[in-house]
N, C-alpha and C. Protein backbone atom coordinates (compact mmCIF):
# COMPACT_ATOMS: atom_id res chain seq x y z
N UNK A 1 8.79 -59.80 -35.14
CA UNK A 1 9.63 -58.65 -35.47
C UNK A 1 10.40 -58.20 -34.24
N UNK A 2 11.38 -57.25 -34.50
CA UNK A 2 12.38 -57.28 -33.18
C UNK A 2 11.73 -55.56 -33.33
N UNK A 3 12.04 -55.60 -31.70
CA UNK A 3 11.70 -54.30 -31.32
C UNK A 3 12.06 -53.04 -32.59
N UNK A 4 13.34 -53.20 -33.06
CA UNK A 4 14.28 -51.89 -33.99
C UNK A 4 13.15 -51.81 -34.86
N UNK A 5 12.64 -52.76 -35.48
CA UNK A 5 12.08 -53.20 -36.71
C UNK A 5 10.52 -52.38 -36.52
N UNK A 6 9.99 -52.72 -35.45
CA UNK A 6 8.62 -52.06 -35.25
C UNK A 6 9.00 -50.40 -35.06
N UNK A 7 9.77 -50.35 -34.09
CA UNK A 7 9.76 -48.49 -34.18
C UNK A 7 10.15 -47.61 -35.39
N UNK A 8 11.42 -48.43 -36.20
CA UNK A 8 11.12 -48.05 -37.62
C UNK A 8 9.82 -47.95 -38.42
N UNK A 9 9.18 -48.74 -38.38
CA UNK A 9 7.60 -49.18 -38.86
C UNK A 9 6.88 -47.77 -38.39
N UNK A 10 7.00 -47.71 -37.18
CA UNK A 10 5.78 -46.75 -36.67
C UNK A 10 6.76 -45.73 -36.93
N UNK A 11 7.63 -45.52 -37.08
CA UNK A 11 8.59 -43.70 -37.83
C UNK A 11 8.09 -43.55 -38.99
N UNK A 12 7.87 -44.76 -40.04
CA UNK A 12 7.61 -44.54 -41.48
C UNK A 12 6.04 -44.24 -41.17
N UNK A 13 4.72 -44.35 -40.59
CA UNK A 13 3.42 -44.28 -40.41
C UNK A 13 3.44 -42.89 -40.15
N UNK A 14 3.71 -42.66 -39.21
CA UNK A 14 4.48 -41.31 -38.64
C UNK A 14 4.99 -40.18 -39.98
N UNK A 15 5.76 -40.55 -40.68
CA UNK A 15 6.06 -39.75 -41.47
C UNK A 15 5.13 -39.75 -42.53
N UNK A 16 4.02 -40.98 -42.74
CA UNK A 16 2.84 -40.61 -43.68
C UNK A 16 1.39 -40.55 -43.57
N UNK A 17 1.68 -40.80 -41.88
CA UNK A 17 -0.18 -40.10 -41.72
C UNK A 17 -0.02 -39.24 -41.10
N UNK A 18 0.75 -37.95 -40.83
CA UNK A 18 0.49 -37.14 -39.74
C UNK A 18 0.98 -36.06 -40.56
N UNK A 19 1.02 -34.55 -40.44
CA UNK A 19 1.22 -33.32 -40.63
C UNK A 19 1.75 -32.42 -39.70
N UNK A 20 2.79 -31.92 -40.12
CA UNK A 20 3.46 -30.58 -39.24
C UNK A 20 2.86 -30.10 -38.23
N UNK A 21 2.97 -29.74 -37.22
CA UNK A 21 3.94 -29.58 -36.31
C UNK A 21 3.95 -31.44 -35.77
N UNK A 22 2.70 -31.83 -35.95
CA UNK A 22 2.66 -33.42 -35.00
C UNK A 22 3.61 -34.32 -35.27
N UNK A 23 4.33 -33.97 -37.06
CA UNK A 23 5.13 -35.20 -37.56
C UNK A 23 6.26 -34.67 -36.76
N UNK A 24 6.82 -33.79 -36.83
CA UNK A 24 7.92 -33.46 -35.69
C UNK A 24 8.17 -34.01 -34.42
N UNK A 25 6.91 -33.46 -33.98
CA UNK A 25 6.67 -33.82 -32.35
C UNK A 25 7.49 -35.50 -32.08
N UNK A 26 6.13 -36.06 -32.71
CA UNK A 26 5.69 -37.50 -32.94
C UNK A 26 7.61 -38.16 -33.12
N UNK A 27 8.06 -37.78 -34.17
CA UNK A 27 9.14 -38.13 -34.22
C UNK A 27 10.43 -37.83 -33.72
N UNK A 28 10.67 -36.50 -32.85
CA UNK A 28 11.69 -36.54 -32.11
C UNK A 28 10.98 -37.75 -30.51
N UNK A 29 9.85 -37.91 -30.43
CA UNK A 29 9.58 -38.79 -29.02
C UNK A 29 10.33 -39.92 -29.49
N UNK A 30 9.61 -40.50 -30.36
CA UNK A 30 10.19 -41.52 -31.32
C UNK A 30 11.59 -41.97 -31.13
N UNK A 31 12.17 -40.61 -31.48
CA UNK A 31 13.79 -40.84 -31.75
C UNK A 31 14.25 -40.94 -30.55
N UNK A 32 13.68 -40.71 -29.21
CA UNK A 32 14.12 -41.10 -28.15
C UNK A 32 14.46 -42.01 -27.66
N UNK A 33 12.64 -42.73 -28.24
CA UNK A 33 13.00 -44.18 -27.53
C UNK A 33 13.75 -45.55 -28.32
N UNK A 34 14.04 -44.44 -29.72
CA UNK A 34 14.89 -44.95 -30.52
C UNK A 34 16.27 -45.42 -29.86
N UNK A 35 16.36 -44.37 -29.54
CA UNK A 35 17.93 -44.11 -29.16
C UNK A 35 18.15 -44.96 -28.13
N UNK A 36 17.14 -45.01 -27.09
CA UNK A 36 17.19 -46.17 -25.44
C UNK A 36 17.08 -47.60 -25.80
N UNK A 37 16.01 -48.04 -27.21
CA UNK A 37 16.46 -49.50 -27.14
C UNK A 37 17.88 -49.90 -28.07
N UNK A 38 18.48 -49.01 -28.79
CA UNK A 38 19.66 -49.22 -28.62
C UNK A 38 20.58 -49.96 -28.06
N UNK A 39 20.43 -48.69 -26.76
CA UNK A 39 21.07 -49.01 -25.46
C UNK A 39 20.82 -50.02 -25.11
N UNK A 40 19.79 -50.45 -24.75
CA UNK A 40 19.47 -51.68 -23.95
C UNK A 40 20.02 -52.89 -24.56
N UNK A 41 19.85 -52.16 -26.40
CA UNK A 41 20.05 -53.85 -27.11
C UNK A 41 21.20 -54.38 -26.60
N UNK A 42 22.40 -53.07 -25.87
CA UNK A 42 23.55 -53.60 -25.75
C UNK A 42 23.99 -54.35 -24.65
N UNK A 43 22.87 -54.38 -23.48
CA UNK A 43 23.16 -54.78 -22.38
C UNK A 43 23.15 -56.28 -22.12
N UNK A 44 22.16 -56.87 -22.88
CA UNK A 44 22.52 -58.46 -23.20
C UNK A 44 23.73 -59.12 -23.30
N UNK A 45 24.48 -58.12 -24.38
CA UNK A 45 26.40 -58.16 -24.65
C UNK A 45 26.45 -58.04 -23.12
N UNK A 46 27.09 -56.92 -22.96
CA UNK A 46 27.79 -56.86 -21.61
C UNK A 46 27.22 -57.13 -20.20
N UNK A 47 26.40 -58.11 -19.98
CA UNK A 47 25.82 -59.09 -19.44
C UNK A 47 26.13 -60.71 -19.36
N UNK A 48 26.34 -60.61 -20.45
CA UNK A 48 27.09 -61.76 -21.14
C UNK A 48 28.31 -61.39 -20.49
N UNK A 49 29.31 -60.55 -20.78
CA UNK A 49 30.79 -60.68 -20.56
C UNK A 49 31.02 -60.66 -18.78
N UNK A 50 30.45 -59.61 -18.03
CA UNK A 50 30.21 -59.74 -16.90
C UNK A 50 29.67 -61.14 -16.15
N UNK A 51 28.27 -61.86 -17.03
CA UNK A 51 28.34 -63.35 -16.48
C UNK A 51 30.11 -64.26 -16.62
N UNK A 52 30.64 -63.89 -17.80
CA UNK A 52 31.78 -64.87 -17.80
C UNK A 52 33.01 -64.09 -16.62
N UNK A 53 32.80 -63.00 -16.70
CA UNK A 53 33.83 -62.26 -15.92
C UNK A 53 33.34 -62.99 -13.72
N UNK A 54 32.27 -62.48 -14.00
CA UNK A 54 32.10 -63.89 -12.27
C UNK A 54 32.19 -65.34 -12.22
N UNK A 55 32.17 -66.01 -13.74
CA UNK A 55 32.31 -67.05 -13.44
C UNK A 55 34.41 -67.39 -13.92
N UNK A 56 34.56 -66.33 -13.85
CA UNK A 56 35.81 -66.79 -14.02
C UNK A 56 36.71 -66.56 -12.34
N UNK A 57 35.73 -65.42 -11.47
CA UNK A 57 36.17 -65.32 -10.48
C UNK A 57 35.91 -66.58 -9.48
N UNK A 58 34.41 -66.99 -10.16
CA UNK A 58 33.75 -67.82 -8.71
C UNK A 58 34.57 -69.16 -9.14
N UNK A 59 35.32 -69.17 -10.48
CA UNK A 59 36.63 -70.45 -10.77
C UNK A 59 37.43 -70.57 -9.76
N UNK A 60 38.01 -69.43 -9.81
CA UNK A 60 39.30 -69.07 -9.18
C UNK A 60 39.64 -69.04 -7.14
N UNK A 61 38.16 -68.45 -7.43
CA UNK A 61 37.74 -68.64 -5.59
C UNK A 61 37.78 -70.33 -5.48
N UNK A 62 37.09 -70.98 -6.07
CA UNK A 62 36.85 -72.18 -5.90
C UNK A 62 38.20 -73.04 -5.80
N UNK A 63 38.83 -73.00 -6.34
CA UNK A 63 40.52 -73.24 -6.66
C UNK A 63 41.24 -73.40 -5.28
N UNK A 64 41.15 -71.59 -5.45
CA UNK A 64 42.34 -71.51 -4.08
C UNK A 64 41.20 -71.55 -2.88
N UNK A 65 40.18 -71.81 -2.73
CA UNK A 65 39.52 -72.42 -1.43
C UNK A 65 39.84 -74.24 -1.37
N UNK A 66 39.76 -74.42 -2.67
CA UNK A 66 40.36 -76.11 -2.34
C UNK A 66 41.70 -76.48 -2.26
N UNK A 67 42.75 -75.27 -2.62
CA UNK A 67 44.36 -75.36 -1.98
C UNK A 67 44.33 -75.12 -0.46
N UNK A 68 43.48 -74.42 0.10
CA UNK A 68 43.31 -73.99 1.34
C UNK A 68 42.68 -74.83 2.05
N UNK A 69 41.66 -75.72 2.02
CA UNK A 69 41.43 -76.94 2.56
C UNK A 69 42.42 -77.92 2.51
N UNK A 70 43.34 -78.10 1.23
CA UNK A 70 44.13 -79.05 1.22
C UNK A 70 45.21 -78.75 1.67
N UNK A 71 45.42 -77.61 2.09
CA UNK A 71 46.83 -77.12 3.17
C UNK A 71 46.32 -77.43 4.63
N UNK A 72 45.05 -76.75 5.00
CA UNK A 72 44.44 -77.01 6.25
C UNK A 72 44.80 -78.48 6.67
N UNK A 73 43.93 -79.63 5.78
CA UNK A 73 44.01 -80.96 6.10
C UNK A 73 45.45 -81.64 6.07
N UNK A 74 46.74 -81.21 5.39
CA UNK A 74 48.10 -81.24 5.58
C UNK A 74 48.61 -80.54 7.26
N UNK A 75 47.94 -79.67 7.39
CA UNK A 75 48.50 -78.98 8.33
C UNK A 75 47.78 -79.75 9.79
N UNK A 76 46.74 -80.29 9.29
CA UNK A 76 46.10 -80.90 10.36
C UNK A 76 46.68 -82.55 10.38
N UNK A 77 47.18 -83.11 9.24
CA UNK A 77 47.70 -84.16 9.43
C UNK A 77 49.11 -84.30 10.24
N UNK A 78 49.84 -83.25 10.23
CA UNK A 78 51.21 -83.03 10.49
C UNK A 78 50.99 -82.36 11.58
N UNK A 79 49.78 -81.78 12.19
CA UNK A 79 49.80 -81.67 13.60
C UNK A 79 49.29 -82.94 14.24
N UNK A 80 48.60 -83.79 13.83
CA UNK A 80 48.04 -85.08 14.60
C UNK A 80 49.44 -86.11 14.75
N UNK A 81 50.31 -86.08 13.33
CA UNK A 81 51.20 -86.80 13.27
C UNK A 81 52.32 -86.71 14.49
N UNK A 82 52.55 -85.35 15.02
CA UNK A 82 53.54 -84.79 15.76
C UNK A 82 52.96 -84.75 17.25
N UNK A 83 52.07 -85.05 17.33
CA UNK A 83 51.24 -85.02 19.31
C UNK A 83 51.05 -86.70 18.85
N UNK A 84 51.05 -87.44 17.62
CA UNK A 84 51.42 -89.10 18.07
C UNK A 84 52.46 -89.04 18.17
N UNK A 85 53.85 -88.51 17.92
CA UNK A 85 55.17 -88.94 18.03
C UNK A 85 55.41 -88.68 19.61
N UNK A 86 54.70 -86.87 19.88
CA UNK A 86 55.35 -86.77 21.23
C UNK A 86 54.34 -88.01 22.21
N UNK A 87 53.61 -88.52 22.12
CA UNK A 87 52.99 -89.48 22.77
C UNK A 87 53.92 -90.52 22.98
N UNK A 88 54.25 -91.07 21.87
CA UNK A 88 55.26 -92.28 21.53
C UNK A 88 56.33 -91.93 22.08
N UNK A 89 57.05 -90.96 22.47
CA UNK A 89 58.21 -90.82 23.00
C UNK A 89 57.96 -90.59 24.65
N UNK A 90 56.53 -90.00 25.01
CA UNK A 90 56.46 -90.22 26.59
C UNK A 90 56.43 -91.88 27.00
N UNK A 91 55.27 -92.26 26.23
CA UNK A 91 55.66 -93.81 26.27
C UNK A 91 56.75 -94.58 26.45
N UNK A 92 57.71 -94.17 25.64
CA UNK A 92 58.98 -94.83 25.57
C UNK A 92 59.99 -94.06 26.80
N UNK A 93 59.62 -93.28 27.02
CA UNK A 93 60.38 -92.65 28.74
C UNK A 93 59.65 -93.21 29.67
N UNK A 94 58.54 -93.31 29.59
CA UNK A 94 57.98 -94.02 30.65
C UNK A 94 58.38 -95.58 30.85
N UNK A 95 58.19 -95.99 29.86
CA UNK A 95 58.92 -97.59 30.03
C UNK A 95 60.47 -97.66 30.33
N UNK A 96 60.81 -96.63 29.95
CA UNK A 96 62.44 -96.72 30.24
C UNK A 96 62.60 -96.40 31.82
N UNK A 97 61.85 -95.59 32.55
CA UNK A 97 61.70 -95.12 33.75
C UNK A 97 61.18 -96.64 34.64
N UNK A 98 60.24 -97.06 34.15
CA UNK A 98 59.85 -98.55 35.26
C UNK A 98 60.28 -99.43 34.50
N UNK A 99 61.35 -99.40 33.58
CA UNK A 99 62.43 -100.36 33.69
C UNK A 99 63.48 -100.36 34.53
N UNK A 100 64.04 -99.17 34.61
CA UNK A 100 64.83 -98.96 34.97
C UNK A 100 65.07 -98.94 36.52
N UNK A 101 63.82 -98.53 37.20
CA UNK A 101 63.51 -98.84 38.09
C UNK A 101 63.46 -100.64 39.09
């Protein structure tokens, strides 16, 4: 039985083994904790939406952290590429220099 189902159960016992003032009592406590698993029933839901709501962020992080590596490693290719060119061009002054010589 689900929780709703039993505290109903024990409201109806409540309303037929007990007598005034206690059936009162008995049943506004009741209706309290009536009222809180309610609540709670609802937090499963929006638990749920909040799990999809981070996994839609920890998507998105994931994404643009792998555009950002793949700019990094562009940016690191095109700096390696450009300290081989200026290499290649001291080279080629240098040979032109003890040629020329």
């Amino acid at each position: 039985m689900k929780i709703m189902e039993h505290l109903n159960r024990l409201d109806n016992l409540i309303v037929e083994n007990t007598a005034p003032p206690t059936t009162s009592k008995l049943r506004n406590y009741l209706s309290a904790i009536i009222e809180q698993a309610e609540t709670e029933g609802d937090l499963p839901d929006a638990m749920a939406r909040k799990d999809a709501e981070h996994a839609q962020t920890v998507a998105a992080l994931q994404a643009e952290n792998a555009m950002l590596k793949k700019k990094v490693a562009e940016d690191s290719f095109w700096e390696d590429l450009k300290k081989e060119e200026e290499n290649y061009q001291a080279i080629l002054r240098s040979k032109m220099l003890n040629h020329n010589v």
